[in-house]
N, C-alpha and C. Protein backbone atom coordinates (compact mmCIF):
# COMPACT_ATOMS: atom_id res chain seq x y z
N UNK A 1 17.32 -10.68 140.21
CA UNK A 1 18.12 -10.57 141.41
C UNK A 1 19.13 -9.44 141.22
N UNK A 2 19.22 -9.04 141.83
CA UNK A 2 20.35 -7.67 142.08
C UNK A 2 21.16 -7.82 143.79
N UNK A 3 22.79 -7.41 143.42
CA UNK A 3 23.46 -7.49 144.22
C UNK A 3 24.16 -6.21 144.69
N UNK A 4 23.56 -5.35 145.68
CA UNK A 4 24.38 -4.16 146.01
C UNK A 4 25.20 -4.07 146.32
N UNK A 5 26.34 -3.10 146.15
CA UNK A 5 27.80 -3.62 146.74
C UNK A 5 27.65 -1.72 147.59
N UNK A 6 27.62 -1.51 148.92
CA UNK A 6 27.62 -0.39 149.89
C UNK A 6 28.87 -0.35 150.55
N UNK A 7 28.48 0.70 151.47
CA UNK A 7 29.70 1.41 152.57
C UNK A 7 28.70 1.82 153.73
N UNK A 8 29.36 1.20 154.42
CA UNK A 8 28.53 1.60 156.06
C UNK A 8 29.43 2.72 156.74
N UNK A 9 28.79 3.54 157.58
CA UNK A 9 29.46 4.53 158.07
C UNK A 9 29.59 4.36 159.59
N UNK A 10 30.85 4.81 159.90
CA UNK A 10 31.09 4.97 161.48
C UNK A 10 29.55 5.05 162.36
N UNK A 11 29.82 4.45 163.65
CA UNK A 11 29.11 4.50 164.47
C UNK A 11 28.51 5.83 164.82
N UNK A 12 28.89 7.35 165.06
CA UNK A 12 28.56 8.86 165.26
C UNK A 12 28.18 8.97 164.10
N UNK A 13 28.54 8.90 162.67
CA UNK A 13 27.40 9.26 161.81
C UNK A 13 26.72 8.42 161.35
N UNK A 14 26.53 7.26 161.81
CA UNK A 14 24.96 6.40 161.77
C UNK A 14 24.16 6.73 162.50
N UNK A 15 24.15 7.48 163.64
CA UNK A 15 22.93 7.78 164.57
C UNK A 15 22.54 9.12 164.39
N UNK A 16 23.81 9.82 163.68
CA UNK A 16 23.31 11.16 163.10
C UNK A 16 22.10 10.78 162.03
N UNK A 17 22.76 9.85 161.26
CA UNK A 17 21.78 9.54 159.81
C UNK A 17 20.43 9.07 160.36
N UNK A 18 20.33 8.21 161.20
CA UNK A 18 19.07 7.66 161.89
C UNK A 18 18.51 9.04 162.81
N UNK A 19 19.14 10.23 163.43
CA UNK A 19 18.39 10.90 163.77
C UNK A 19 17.47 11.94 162.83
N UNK A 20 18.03 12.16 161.60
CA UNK A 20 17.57 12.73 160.50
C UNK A 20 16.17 12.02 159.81
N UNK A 21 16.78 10.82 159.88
CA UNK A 21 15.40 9.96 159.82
C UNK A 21 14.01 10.10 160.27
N UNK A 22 14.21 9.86 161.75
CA UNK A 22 13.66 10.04 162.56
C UNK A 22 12.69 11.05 162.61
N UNK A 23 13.49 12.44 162.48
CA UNK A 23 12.99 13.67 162.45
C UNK A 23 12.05 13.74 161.37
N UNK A 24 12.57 13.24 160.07
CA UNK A 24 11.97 13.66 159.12
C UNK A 24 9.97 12.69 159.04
N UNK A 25 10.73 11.56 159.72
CA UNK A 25 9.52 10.55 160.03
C UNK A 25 8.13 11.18 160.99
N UNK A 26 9.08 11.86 161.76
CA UNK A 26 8.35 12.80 163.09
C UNK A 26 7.15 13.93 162.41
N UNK A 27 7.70 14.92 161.09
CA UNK A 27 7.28 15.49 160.56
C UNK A 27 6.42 14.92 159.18
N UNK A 28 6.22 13.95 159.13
CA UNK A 28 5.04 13.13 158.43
C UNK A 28 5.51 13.22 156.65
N UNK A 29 7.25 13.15 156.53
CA UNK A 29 7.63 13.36 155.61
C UNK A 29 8.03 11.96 154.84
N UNK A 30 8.67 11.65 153.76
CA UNK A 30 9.13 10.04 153.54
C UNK A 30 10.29 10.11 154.66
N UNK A 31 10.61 8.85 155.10
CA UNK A 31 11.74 8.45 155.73
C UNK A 31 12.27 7.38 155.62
N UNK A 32 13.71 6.83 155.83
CA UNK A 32 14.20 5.12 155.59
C UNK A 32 13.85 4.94 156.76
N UNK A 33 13.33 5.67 157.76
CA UNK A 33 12.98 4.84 159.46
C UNK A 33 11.53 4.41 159.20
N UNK A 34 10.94 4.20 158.16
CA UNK A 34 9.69 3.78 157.52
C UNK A 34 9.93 2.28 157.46
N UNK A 35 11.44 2.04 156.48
CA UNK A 35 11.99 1.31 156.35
C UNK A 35 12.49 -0.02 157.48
N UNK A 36 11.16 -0.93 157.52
CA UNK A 36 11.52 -1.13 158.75
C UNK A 36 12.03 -3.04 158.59
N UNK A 37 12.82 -3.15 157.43
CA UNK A 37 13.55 -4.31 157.29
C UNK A 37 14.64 -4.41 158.71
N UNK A 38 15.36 -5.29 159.03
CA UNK A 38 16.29 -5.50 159.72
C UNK A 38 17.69 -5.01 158.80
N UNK A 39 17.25 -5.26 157.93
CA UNK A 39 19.28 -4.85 157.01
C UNK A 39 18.76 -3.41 156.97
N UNK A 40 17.96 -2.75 157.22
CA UNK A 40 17.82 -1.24 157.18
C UNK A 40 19.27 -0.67 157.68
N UNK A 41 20.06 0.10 157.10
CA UNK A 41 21.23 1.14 158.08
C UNK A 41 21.79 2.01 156.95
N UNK A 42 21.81 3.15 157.04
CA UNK A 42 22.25 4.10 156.66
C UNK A 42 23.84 4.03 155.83
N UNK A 43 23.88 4.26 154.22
CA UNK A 43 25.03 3.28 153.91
C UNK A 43 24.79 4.02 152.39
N UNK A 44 26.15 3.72 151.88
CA UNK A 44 26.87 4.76 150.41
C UNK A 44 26.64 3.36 149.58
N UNK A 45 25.51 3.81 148.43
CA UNK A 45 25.40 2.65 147.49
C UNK A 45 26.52 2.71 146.21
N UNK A 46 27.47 2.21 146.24
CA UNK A 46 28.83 2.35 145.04
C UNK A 46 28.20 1.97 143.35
N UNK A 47 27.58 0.64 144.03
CA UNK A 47 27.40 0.14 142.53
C UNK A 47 26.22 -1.12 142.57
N UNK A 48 25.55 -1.72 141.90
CA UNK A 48 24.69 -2.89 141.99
C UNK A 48 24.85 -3.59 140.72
N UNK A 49 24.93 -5.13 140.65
CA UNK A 49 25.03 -5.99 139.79
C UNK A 49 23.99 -7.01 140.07
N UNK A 50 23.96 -8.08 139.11
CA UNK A 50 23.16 -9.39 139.17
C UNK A 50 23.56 -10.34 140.30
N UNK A 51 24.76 -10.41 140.05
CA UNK A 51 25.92 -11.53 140.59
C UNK A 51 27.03 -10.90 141.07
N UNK A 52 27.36 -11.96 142.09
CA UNK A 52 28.86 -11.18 142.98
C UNK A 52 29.90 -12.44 142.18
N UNK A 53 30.30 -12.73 141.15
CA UNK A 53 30.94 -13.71 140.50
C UNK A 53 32.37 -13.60 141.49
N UNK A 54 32.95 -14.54 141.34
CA UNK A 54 34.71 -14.88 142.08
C UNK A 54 35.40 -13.90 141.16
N UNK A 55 35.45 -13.48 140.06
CA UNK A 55 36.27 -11.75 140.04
C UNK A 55 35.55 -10.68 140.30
N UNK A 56 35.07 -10.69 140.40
CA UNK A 56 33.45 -9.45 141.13
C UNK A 56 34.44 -9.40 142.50
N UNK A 57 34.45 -10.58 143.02
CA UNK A 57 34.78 -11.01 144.78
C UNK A 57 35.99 -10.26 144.59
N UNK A 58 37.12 -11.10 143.99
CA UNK A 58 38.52 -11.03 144.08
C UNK A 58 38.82 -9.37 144.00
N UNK A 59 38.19 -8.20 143.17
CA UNK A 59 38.25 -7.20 143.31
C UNK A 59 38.10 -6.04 144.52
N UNK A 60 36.71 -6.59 144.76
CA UNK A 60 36.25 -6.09 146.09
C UNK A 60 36.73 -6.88 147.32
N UNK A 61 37.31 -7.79 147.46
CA UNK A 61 37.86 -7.72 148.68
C UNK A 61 39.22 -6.69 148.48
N UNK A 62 39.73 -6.51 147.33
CA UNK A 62 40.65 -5.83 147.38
C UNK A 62 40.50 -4.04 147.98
N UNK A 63 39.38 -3.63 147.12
CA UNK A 63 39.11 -2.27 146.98
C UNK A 63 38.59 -2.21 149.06
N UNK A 64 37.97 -3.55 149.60
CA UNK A 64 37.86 -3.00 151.01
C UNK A 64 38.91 -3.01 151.65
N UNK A 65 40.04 -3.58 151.52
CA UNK A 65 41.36 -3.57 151.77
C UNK A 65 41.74 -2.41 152.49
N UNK A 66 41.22 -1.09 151.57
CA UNK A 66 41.43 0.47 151.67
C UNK A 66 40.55 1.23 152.49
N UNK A 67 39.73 0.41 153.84
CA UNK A 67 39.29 1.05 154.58
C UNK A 67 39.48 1.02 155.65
N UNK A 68 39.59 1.99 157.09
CA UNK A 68 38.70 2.56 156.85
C UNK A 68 38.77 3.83 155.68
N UNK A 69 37.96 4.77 155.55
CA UNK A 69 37.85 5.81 154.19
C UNK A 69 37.41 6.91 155.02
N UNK A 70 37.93 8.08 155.12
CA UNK A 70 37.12 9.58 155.85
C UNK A 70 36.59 10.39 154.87
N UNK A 71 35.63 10.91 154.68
CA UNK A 71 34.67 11.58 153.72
C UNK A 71 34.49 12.75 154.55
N UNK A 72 33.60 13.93 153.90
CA UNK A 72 33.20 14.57 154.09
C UNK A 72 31.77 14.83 153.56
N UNK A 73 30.78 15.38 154.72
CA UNK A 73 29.25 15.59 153.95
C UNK A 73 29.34 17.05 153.59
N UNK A 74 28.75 17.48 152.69
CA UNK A 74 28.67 18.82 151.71
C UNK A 74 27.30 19.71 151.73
N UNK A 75 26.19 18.75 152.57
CA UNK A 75 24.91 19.03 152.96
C UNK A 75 23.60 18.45 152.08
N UNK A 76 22.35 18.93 152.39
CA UNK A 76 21.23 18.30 151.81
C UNK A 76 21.31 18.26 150.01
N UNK A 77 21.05 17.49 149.56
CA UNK A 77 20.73 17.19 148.17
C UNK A 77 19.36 16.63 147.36
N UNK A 78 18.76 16.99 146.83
CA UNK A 78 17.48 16.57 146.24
C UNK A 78 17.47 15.63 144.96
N UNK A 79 17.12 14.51 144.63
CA UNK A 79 17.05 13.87 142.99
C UNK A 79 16.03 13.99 142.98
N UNK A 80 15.19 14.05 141.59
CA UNK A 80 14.47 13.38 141.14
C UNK A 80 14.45 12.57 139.71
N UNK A 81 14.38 11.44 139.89
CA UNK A 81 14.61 10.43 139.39
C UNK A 81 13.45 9.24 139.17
N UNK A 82 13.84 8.57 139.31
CA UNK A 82 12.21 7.60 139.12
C UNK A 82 11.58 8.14 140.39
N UNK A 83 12.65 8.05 141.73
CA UNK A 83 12.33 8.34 142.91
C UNK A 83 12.27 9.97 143.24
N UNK A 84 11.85 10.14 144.21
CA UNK A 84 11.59 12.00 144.88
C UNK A 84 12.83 10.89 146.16
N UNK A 85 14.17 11.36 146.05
CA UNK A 85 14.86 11.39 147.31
C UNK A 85 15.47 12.89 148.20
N UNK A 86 15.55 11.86 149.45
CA UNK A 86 16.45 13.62 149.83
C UNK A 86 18.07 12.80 150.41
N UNK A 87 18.84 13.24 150.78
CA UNK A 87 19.81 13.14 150.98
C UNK A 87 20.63 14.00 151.51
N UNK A 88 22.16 13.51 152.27
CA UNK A 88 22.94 14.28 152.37
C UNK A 88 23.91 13.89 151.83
N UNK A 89 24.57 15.02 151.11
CA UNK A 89 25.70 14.57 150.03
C UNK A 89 27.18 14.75 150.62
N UNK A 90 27.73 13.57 149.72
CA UNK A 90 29.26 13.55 150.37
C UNK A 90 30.40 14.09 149.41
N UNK A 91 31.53 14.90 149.62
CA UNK A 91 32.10 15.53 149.13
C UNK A 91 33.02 14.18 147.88
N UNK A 92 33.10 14.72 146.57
CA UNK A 92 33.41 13.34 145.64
C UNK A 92 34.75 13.73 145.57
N UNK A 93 35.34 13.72 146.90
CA UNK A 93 37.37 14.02 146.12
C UNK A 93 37.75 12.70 145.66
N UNK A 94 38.65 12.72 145.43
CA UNK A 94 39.97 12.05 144.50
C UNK A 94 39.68 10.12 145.05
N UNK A 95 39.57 10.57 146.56
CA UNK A 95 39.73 9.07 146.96
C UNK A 95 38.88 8.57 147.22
N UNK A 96 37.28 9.41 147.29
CA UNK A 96 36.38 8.63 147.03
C UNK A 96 36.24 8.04 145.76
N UNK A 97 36.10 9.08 144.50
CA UNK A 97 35.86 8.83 143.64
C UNK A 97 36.85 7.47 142.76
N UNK A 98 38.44 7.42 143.39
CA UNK A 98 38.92 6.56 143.27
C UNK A 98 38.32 4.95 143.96
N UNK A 99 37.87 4.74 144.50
CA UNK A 99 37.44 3.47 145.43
C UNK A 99 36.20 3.55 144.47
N UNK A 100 35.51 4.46 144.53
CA UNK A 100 34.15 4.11 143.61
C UNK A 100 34.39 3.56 142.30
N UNK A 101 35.25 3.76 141.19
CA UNK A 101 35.85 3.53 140.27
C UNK A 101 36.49 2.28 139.79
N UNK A 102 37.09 1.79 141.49
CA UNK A 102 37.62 0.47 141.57
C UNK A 102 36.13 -0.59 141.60
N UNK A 103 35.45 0.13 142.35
CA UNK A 103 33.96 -1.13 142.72
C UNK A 103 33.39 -1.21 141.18
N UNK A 104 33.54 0.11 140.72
CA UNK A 104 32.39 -0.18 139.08
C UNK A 104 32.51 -0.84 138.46
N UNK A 105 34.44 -0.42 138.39
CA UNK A 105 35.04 -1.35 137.07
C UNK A 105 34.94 -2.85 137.83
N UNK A 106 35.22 -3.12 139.23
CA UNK A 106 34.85 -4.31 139.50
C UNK A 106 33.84 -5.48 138.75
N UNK A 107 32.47 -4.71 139.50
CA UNK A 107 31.31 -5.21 138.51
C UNK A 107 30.87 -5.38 137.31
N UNK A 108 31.61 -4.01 136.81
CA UNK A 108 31.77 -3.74 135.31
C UNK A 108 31.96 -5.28 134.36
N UNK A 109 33.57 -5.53 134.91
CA UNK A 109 33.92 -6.54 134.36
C UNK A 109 33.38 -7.81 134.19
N UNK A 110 32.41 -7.98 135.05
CA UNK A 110 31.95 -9.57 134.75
C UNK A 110 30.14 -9.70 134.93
N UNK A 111 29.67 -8.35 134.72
CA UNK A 111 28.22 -8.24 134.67
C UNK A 111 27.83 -7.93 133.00
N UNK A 112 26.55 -8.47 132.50
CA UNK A 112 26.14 -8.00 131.86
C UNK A 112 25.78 -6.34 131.12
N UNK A 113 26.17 -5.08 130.42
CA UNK A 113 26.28 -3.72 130.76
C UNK A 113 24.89 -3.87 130.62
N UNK A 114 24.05 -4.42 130.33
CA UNK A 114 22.29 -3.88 130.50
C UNK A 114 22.13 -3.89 131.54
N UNK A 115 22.62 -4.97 132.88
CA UNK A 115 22.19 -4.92 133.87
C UNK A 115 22.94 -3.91 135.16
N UNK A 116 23.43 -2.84 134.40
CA UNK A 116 23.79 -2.18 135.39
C UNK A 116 23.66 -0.86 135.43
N UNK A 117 23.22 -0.16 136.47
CA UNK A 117 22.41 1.03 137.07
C UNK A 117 23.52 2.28 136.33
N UNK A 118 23.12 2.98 135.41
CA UNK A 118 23.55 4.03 134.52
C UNK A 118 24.12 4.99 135.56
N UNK A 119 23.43 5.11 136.86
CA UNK A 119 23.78 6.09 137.86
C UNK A 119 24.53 5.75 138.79
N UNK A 120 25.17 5.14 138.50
CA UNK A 120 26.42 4.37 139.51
C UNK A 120 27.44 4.63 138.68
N UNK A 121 27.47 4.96 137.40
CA UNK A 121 28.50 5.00 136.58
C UNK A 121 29.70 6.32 136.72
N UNK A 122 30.67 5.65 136.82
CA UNK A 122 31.66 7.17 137.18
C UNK A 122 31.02 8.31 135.94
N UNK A 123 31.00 9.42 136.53
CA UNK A 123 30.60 10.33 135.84
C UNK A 123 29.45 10.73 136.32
N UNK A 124 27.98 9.65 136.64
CA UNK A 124 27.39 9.55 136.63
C UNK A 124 26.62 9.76 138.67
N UNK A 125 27.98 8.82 139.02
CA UNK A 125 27.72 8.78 140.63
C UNK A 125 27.36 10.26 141.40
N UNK A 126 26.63 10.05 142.03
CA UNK A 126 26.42 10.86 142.66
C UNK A 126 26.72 10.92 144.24
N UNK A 127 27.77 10.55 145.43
CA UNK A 127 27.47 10.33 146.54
C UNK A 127 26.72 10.66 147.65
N UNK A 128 25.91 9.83 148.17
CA UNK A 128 25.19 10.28 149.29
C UNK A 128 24.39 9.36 150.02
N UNK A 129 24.55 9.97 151.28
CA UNK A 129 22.90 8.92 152.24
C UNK A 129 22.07 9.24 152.22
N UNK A 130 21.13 8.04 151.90
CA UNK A 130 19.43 8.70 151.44
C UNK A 130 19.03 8.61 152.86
N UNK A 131 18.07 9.67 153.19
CA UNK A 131 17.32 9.86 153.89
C UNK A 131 15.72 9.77 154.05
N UNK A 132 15.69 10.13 152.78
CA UNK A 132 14.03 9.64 152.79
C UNK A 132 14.05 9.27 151.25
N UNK A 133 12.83 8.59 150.55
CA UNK A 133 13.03 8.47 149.20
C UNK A 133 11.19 7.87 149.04
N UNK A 134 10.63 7.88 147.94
CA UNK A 134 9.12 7.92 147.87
C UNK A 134 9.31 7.96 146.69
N UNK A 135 8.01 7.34 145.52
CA UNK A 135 7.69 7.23 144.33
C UNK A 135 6.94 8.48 143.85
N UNK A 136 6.36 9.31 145.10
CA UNK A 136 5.69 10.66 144.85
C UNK A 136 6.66 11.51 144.53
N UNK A 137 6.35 12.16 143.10
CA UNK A 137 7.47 12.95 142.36
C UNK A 137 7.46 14.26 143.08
N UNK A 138 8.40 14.89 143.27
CA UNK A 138 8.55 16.28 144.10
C UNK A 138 7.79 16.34 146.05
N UNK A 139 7.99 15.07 145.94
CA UNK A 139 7.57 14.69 147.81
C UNK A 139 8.36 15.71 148.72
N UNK A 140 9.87 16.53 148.18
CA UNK A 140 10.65 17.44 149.22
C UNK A 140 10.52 18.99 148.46
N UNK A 141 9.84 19.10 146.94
CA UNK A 141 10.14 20.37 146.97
C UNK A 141 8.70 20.98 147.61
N UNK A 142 9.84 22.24 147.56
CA UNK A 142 8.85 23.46 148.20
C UNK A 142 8.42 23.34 149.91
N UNK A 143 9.40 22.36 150.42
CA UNK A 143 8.78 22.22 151.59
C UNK A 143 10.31 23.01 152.64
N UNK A 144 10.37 23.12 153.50
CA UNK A 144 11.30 23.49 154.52
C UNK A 144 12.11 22.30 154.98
N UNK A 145 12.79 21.42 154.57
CA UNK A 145 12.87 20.33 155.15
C UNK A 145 14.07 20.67 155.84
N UNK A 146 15.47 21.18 155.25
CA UNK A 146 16.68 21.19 155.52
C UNK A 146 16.80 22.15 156.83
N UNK A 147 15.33 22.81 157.53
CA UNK A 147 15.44 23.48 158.65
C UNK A 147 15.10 22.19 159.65
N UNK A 148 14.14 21.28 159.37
CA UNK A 148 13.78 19.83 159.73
C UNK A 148 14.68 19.06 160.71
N UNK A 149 15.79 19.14 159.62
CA UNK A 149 17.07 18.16 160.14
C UNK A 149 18.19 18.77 160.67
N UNK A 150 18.93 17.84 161.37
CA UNK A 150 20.00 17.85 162.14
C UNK A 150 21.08 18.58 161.00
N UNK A 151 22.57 19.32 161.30
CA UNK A 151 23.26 19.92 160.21
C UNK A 151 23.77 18.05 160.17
N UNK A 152 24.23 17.91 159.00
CA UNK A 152 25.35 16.87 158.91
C UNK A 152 26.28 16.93 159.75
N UNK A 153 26.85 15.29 159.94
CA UNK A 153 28.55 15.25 160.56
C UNK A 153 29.41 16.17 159.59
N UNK A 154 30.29 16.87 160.13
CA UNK A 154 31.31 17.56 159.17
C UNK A 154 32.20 16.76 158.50
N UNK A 155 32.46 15.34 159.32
CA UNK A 155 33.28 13.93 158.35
C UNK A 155 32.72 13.09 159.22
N UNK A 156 33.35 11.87 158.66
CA UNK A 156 32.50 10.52 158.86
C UNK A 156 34.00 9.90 158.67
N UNK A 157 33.63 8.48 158.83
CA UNK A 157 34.06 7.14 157.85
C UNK A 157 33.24 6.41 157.67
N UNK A 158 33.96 5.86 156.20
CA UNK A 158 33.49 4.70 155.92
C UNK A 158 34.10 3.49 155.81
N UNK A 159 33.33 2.97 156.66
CA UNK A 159 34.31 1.27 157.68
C UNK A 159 34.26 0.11 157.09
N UNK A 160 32.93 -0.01 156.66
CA UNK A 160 32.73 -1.85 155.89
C UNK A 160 32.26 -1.58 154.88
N UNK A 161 32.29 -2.47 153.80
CA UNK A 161 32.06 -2.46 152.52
C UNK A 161 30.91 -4.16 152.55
N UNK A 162 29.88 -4.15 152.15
CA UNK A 162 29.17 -4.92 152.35
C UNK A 162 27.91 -5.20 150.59
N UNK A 163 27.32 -6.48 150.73
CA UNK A 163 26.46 -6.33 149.84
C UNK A 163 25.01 -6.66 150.31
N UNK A 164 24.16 -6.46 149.67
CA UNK A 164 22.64 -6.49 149.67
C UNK A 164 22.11 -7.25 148.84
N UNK A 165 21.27 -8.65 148.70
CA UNK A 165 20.66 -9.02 148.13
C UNK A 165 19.57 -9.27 148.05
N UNK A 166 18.60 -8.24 146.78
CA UNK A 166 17.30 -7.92 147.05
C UNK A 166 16.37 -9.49 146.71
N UNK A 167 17.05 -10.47 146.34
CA UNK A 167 16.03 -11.64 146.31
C UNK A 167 15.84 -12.77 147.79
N UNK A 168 16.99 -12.61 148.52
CA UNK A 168 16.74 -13.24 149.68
C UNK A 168 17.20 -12.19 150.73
N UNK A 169 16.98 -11.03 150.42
CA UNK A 169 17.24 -10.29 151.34
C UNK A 169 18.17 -10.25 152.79
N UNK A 170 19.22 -11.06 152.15
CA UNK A 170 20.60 -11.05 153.10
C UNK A 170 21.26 -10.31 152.59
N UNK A 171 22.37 -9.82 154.08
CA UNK A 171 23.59 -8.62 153.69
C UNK A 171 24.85 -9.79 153.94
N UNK A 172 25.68 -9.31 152.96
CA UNK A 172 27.06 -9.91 152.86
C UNK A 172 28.22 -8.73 153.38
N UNK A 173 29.09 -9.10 154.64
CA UNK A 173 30.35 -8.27 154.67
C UNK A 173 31.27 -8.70 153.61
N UNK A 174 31.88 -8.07 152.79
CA UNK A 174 32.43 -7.98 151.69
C UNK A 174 34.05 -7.38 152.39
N UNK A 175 34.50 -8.43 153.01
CA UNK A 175 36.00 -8.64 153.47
C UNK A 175 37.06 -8.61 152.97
N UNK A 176 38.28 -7.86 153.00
CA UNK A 176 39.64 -7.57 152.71
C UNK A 176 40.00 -9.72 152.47
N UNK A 177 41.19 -10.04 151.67
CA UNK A 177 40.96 -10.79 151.85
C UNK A 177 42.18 -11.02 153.00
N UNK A 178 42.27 -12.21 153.62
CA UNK A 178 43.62 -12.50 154.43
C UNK A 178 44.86 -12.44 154.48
């Protein structure tokens, strides 16, 4: 079981992100509009653990406390990684990278360190919304894609802080506390 802990983005750049999708779906490329779960939505993965334990909680309601959050996108980005993703990347200043830092060490603290994703690790993070992603290695190079898509929002926010759980496949809003 794994527990994602995300960031959902304003309403104008979710339909940007879903039109990128779209497009890229249109052009017979990978896309998350493939992706056709219901918790599907366009969203900043911080960190993933086993368990959301009661200090896991007590942290992250704190760290959502601090939203909403305004970012900036920086433009298309490529990994390859286990996965061929594409993405658009978000600028890592001070206060993202601060909130990200707060969620790690969050999880950090009361997860097992084997069970946690090396690439979530400050240093390590990379920010961004995936846009398409596929097990076929090099699925975006060499192709034209970034003429494909829409330019990015020039900023965004990020509004809710939420989790994902890939064994019963429910999303949790991950709430400031009262």
């Amino acid at each position: 079981m794994v527990r994602t802990v995300e960031l959902l983005l304003d309403e104008t750049a979710e339909l940007a992100v879903r039109e990128a999708w779209r497009r890229l779906a249109d052009a017979g490329l990978p896309s998350q509009a493939r992706h056709r779960s219901p918790t599907n939505s366009p969203h900043l993965t911080l960190a993933a653990c086993p368990e959301l334990t009661a200090p896991i909680r007590w942290e992250l309601a704190e760290a959502a406390a601090t939203l909403p959050l305004p970012v900036h996108f920086t433009g298309v980005v490529r990994f390859e990684r286990p996965t061929s993703v594409l993405a658009w990347a978000l600028d890592h200043d001070s206060v993202l990278a601060g909130l990200h830092r707060r969620v790690w060490e969050a999880v950090a603290s009361d997860s097992p360190p084997q069970t946690l994703n090396p690439f979530h690790a400050p240093g390590s993070w990379s920010p961004h919304i995936t846009l398409g992603r596929t097990r076929r290695a090099g699925a975006f190079a060499g192709r034209r894609v970034p003429e494909l898509l829409p330019a990015p929002p020039l900023s965004a926010r990020l509004t809710t802080l939420r989790s994902y759980d890939t064994e019963t496949g429910t999303l949790e809003v991950l709430a400031p506390r009262p």
